[in-house]
PDB file of N, CA and C in Angstrom:
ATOM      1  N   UNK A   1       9.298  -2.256   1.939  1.00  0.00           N
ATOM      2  CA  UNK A   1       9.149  -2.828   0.627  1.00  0.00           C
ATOM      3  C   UNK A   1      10.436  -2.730  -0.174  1.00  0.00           C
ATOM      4  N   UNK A   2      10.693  -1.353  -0.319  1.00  0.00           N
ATOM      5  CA  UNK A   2      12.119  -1.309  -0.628  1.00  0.00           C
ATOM      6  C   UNK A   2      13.346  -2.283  -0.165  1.00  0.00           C
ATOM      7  N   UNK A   3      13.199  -3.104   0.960  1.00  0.00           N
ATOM      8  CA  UNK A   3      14.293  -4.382   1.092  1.00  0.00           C
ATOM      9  C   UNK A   3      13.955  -5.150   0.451  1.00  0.00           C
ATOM     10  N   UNK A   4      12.846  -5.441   0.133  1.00  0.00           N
ATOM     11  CA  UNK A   4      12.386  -6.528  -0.502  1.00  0.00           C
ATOM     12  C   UNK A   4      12.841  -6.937  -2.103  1.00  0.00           C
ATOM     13  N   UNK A   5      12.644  -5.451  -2.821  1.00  0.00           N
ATOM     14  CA  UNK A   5      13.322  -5.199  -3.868  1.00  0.00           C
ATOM     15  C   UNK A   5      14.671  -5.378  -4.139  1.00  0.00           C
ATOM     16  N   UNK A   6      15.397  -5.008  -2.578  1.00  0.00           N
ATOM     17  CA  UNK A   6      17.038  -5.215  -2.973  1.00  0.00           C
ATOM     18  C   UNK A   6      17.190  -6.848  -3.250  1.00  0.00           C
ATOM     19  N   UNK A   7      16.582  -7.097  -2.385  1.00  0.00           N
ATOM     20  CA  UNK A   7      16.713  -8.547  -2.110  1.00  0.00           C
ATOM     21  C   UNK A   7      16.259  -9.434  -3.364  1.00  0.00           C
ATOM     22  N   UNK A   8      15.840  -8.776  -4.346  1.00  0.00           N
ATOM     23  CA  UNK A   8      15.191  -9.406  -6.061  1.00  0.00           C
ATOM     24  C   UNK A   8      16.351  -8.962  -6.672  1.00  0.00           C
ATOM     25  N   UNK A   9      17.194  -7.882  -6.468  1.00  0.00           N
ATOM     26  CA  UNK A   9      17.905  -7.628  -7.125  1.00  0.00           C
ATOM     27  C   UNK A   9      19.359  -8.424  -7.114  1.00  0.00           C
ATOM     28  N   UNK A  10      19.263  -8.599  -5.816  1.00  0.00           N
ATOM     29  CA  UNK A  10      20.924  -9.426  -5.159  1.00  0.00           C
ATOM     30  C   UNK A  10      20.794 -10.743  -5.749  1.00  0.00           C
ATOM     31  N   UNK A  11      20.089 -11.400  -5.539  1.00  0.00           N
ATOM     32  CA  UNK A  11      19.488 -12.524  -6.119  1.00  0.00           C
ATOM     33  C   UNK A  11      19.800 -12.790  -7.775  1.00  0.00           C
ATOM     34  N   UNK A  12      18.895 -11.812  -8.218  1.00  0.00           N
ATOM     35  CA  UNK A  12      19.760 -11.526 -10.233  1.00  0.00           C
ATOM     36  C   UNK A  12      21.079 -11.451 -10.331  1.00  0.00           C
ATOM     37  N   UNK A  13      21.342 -10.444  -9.243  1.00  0.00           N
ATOM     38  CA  UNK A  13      22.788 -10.393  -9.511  1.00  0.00           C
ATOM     39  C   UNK A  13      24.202 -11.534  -9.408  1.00  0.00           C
ATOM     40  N   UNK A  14      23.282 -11.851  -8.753  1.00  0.00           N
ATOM     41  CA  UNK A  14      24.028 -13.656  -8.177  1.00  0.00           C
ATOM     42  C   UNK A  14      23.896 -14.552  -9.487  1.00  0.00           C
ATOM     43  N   UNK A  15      22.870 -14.668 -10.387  1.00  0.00           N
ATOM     44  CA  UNK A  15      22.510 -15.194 -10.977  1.00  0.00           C
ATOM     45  C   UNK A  15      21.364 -16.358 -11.097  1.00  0.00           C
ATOM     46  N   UNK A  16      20.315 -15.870  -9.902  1.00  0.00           N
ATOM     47  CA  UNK A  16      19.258 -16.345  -9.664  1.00  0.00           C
ATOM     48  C   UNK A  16      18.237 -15.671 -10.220  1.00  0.00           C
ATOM     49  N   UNK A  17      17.127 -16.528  -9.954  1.00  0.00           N
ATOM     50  CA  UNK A  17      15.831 -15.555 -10.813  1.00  0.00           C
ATOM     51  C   UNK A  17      14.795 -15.377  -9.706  1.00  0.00           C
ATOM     52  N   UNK A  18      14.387 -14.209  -9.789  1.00  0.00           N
ATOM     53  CA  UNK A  18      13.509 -13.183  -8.537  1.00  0.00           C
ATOM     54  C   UNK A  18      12.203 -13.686  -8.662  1.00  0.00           C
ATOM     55  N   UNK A  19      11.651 -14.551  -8.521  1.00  0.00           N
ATOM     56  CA  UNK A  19      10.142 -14.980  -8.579  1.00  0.00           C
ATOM     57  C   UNK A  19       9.342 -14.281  -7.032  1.00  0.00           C
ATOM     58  N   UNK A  20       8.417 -13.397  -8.149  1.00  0.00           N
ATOM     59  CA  UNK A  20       7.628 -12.474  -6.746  1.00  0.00           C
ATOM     60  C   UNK A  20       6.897 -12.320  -7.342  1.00  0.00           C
ATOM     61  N   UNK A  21       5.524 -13.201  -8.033  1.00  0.00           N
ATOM     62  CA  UNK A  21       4.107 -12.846  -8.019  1.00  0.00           C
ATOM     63  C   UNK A  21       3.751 -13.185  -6.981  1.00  0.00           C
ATOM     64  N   UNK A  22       2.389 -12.717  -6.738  1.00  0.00           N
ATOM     65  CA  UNK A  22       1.292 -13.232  -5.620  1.00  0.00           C
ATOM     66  C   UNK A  22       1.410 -14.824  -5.338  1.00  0.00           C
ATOM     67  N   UNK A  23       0.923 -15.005  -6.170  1.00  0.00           N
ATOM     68  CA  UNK A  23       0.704 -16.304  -6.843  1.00  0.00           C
ATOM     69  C   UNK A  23       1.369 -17.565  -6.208  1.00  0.00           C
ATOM     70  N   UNK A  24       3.003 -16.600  -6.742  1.00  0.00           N
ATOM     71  CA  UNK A  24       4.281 -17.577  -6.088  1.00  0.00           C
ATOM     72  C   UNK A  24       4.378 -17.735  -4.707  1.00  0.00           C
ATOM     73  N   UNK A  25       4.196 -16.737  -4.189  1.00  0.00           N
ATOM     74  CA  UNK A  25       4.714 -16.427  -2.824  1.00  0.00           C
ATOM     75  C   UNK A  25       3.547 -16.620  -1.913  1.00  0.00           C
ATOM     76  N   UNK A  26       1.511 -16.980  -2.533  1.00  0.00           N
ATOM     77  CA  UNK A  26       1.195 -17.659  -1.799  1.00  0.00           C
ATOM     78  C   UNK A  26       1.393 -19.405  -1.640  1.00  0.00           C
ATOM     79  N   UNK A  27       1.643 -19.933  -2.682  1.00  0.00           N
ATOM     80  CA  UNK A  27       1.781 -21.234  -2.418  1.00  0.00           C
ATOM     81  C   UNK A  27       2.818 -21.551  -1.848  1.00  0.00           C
ATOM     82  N   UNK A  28       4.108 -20.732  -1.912  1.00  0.00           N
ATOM     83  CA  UNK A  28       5.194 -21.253  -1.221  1.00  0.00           C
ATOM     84  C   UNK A  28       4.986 -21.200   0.031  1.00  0.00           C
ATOM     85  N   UNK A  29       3.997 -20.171   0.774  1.00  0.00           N
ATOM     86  CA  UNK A  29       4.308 -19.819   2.036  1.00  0.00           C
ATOM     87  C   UNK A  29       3.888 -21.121   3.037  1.00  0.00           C
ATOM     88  N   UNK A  30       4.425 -20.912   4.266  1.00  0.00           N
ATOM     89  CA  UNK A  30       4.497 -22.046   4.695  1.00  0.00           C
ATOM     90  C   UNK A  30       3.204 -21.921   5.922  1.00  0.00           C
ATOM     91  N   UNK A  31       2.866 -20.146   5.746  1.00  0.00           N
ATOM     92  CA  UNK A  31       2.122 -20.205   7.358  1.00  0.00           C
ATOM     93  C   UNK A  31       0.238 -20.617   6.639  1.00  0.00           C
ATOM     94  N   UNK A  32      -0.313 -20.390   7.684  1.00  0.00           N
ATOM     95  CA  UNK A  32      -1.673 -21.322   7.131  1.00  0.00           C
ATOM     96  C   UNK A  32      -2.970 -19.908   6.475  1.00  0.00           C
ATOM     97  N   UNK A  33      -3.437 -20.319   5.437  1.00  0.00           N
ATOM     98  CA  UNK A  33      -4.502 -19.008   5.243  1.00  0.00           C
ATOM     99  C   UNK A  33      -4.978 -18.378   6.329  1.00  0.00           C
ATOM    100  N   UNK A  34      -5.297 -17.067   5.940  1.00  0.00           N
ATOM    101  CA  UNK A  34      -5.641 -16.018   7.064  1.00  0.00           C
ATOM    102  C   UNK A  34      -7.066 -15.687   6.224  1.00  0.00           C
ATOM    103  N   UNK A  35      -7.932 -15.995   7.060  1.00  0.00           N
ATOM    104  CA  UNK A  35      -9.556 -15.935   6.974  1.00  0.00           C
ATOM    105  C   UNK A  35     -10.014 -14.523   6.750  1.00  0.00           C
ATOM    106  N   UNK A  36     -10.729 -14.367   5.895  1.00  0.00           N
ATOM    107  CA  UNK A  36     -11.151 -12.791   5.595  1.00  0.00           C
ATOM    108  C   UNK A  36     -12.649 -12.839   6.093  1.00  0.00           C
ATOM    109  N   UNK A  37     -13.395 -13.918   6.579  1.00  0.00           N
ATOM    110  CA  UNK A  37     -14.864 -13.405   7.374  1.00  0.00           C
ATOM    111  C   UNK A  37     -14.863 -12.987   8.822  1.00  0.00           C
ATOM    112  N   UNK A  38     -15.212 -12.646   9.227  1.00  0.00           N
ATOM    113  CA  UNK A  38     -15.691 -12.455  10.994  1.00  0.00           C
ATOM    114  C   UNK A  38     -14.376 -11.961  11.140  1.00  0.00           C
ATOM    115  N   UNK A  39     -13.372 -10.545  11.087  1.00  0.00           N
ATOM    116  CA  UNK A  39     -12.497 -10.158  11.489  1.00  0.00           C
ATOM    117  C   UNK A  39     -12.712  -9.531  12.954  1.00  0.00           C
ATOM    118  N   UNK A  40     -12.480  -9.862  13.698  1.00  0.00           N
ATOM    119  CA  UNK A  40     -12.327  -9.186  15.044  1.00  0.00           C
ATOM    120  C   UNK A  40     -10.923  -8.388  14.990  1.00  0.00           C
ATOM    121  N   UNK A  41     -11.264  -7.375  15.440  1.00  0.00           N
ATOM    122  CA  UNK A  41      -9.918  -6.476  15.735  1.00  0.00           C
ATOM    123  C   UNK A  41      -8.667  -7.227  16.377  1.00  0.00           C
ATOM    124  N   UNK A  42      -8.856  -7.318  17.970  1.00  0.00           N
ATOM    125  CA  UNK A  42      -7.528  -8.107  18.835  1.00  0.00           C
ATOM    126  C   UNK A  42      -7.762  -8.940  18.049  1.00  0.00           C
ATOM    127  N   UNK A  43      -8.153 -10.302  17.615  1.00  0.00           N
ATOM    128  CA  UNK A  43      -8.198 -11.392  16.913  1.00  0.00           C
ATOM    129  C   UNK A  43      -7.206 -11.968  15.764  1.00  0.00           C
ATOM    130  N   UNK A  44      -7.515 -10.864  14.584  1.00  0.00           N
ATOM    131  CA  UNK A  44      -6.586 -10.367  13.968  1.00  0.00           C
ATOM    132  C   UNK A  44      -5.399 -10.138  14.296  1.00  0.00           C
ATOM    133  N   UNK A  45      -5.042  -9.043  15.381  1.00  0.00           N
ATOM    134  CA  UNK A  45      -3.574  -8.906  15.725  1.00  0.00           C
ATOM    135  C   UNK A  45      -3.116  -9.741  16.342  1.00  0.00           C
ATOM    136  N   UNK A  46      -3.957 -10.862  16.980  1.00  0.00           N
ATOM    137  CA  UNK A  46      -3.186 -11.792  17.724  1.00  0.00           C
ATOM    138  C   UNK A  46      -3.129 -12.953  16.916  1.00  0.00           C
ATOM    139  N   UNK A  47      -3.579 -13.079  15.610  1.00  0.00           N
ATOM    140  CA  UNK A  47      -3.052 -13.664  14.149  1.00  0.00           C
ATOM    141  C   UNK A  47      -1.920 -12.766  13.386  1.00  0.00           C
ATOM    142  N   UNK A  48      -1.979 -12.025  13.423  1.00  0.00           N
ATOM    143  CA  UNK A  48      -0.725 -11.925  12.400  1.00  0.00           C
ATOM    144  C   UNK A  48       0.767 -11.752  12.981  1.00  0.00           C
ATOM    145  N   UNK A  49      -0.045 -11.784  14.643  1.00  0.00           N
ATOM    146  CA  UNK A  49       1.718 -11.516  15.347  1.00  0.00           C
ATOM    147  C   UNK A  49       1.952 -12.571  15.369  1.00  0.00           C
ATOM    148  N   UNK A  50       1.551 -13.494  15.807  1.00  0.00           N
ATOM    149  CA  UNK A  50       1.979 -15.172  15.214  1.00  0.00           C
ATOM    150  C   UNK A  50       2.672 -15.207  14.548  1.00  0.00           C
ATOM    151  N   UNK A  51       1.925 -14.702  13.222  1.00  0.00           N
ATOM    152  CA  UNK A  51       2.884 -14.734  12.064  1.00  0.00           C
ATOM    153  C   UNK A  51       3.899 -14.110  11.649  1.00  0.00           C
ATOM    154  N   UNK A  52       3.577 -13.165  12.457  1.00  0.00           N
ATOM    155  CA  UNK A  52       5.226 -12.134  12.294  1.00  0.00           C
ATOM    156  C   UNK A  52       5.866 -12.965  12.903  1.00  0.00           C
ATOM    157  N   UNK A  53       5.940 -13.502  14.304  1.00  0.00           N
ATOM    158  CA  UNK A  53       6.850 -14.144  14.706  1.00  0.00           C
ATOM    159  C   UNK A  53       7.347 -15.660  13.699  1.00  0.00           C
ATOM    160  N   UNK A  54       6.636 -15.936  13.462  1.00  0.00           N
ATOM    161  CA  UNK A  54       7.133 -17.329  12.346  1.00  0.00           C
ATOM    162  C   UNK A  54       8.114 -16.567  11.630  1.00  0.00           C
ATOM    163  N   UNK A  55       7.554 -15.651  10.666  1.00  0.00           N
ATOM    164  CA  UNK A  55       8.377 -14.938  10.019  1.00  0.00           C
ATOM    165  C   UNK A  55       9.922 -14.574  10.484  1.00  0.00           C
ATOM    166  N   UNK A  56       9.831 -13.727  11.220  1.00  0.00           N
ATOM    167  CA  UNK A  56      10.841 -13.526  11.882  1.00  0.00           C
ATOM    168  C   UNK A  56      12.275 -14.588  12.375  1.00  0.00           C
ATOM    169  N   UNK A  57      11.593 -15.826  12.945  1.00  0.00           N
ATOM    170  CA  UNK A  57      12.105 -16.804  13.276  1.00  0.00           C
ATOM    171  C   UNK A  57      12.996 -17.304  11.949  1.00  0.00           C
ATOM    172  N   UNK A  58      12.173 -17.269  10.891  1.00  0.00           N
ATOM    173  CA  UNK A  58      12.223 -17.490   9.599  1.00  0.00           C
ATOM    174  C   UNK A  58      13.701 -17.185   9.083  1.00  0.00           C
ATOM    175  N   UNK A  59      13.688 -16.242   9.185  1.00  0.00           N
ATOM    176  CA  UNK A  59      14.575 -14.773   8.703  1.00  0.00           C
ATOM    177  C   UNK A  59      15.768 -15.103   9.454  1.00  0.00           C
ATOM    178  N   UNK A  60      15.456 -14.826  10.938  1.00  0.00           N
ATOM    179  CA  UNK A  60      17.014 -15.507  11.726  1.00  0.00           C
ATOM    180  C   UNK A  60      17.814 -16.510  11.761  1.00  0.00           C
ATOM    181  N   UNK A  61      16.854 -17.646  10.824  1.00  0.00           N
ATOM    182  CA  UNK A  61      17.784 -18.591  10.562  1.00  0.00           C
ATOM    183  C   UNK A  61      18.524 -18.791   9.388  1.00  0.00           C
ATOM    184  N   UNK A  62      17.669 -17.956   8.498  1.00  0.00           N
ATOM    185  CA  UNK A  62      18.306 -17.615   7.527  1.00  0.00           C
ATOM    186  C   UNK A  62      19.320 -16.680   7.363  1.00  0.00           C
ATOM    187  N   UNK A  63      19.604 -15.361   8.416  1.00  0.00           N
ATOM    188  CA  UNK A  63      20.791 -14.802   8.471  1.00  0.00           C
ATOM    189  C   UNK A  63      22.072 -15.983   9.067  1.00  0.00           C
ATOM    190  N   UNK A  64      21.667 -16.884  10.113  1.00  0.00           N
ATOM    191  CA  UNK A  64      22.825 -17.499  10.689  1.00  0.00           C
ATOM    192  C   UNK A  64      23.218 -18.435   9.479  1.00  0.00           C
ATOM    193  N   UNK A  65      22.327 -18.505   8.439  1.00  0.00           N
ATOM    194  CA  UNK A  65      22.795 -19.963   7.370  1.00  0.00           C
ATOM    195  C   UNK A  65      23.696 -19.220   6.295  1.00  0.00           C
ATOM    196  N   UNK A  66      22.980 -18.102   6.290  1.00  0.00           N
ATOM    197  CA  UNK A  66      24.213 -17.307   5.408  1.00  0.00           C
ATOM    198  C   UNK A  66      25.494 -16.752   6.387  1.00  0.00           C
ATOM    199  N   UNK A  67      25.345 -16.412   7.396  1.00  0.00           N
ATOM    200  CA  UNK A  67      26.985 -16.049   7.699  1.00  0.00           C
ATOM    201  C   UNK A  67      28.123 -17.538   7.746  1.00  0.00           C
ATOM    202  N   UNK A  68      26.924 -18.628   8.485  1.00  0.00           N
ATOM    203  CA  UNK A  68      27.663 -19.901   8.127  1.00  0.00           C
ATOM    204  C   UNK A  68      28.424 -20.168   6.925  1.00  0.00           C
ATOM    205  N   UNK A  69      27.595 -20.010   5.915  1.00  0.00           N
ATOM    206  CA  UNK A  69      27.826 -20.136   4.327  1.00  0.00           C
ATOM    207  C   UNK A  69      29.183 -19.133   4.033  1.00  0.00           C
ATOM    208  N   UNK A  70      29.373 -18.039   5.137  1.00  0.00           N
ATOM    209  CA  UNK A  70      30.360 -16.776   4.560  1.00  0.00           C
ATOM    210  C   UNK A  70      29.751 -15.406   3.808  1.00  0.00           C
ATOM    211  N   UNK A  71      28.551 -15.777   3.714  1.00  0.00           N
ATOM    212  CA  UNK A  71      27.672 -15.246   2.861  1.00  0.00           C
ATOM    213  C   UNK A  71      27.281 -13.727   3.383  1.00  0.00           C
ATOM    214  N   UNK A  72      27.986 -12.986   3.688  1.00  0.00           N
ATOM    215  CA  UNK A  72      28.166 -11.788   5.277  1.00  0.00           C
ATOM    216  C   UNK A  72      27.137 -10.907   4.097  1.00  0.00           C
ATOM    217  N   UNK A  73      26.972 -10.596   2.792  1.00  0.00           N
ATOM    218  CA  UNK A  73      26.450  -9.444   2.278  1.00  0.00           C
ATOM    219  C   UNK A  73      24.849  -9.822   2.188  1.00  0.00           C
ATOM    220  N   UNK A  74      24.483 -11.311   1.817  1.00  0.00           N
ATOM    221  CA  UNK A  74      23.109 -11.876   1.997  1.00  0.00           C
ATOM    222  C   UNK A  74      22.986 -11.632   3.857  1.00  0.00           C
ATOM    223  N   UNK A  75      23.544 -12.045   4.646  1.00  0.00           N
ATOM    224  CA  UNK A  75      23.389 -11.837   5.958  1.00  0.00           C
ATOM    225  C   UNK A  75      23.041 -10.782   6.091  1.00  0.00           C
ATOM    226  N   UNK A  76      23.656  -9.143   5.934  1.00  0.00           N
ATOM    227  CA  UNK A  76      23.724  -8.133   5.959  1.00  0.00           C
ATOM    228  C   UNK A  76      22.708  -7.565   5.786  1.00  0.00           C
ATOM    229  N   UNK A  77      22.058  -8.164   4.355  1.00  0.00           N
ATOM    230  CA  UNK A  77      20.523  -7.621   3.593  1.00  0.00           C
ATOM    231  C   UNK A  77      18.935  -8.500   4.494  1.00  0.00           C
ATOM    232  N   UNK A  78      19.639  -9.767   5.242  1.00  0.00           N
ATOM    233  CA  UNK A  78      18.451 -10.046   5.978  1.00  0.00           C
ATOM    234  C   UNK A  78      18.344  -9.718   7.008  1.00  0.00           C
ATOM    235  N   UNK A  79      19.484  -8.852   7.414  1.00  0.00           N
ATOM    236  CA  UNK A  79      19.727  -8.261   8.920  1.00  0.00           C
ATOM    237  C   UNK A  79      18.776  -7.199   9.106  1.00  0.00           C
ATOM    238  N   UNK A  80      18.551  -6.589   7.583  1.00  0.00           N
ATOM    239  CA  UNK A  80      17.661  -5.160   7.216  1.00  0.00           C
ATOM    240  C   UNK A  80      16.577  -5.433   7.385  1.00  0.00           C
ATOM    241  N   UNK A  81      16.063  -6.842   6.579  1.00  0.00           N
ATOM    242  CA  UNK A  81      15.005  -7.081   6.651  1.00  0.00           C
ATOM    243  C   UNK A  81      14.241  -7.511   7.885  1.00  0.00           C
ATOM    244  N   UNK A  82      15.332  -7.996   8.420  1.00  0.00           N
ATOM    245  CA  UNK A  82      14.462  -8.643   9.817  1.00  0.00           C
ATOM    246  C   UNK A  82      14.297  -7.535  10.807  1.00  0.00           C
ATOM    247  N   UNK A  83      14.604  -6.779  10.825  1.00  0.00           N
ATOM    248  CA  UNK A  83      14.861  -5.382  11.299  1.00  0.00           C
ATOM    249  C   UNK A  83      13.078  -4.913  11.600  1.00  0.00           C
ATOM    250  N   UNK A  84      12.925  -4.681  10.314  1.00  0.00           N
ATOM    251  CA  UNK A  84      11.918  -3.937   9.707  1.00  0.00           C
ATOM    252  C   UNK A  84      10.570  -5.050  10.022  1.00  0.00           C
ATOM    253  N   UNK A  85      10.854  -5.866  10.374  1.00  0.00           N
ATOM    254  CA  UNK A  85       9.836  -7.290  10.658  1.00  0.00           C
ATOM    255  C   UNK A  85       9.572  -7.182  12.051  1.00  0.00           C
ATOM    256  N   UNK A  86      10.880  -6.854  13.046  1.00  0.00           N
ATOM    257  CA  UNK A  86      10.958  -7.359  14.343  1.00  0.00           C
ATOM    258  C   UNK A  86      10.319  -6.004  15.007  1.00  0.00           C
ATOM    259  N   UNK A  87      10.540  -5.078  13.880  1.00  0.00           N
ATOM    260  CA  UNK A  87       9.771  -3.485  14.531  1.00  0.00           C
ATOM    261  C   UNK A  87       8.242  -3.638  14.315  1.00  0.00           C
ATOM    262  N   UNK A  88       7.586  -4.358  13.438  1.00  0.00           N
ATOM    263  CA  UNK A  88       5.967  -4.329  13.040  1.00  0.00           C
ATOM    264  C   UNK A  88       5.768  -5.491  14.177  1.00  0.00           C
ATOM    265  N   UNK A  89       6.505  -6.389  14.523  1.00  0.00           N
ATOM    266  CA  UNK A  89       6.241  -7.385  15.585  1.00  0.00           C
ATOM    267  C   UNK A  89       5.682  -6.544  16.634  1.00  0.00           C
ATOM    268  N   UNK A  90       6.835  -5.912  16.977  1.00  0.00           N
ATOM    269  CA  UNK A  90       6.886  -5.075  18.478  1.00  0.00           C
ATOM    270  C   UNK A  90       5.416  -4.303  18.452  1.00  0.00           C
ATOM    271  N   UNK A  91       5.243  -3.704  17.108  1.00  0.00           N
ATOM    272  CA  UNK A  91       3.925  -2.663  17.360  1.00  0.00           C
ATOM    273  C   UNK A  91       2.502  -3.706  17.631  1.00  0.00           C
ATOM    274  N   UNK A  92       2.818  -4.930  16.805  1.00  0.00           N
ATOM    275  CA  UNK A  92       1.612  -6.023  16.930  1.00  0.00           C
ATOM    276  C   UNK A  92       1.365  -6.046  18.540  1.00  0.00           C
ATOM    277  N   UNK A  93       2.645  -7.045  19.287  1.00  0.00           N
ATOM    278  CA  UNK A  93       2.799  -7.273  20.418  1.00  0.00           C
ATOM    279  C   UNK A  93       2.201  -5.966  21.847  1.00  0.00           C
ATOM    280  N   UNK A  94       2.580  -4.684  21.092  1.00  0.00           N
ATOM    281  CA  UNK A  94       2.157  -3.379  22.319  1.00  0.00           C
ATOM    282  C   UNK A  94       1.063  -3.644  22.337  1.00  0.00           C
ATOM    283  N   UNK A  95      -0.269  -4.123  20.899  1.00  0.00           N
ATOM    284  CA  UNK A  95      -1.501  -3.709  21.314  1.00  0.00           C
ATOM    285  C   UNK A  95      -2.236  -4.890  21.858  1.00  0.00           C
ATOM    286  N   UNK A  96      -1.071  -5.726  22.014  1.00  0.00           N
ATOM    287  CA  UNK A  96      -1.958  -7.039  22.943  1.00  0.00           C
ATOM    288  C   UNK A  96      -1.835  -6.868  24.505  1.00  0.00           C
ATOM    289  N   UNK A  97      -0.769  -5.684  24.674  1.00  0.00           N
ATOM    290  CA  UNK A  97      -0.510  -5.861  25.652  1.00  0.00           C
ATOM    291  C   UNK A  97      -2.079  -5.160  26.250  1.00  0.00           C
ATOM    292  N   UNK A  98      -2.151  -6.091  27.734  1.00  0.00           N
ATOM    293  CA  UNK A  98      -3.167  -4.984  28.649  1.00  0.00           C
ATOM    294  C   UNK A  98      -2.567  -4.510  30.014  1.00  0.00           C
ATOM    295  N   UNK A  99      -3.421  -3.752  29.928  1.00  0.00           N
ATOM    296  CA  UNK A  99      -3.143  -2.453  31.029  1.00  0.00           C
ATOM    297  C   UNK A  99      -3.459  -2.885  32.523  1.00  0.00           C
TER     298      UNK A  99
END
């Protein structure tokens, strides 16, 4: 969570404005509602690793658009973030795995 914050802050500091309600960040998102009836356990994880992976994908193109750009300190801060994405992936991904 704490990257997330830097990343509101870098943003101000640039002279952008940090829009992070709920609100915002559900309509922007691009992946599709996630159903809150009939949760099945694997089901679930094999929904949101999906989505981690979108995510993720997300993120990497957005580090290569900023180093393109020169942009090495935004790169730097999504390098963190994707970090921290590609590790909750991995834990999604172990419990699909079978034995």
């Amino acid at each position: 969570m704490w990257k997330l914050i830097v990343a509101a802050v870098v943003a101000t500091a640039l002279g952008g404005t940090a829009m992070g309600t709920v609100h915002m960040a559900a309509s922007a998102s691009r992946l599709p509602d996630y159903t809150a009836h009939g949760i099945q356990s694997m089901s679930s994880i094999e929904v949101l690793a999906v989505r981690y992976a979108s995510v993720v994908e997300t993120t990497r193109n957005a580090i290569d658009t900023a180093t393109d750009e020169g942009d090495l300190t935004t790169a730097d801060l999504l390098t963190q973030i994707s970090r921290g994405l590609d590790k909750g992936l991995w834990f999604l991904e172990a419990h699909l795995q079978r034995a």
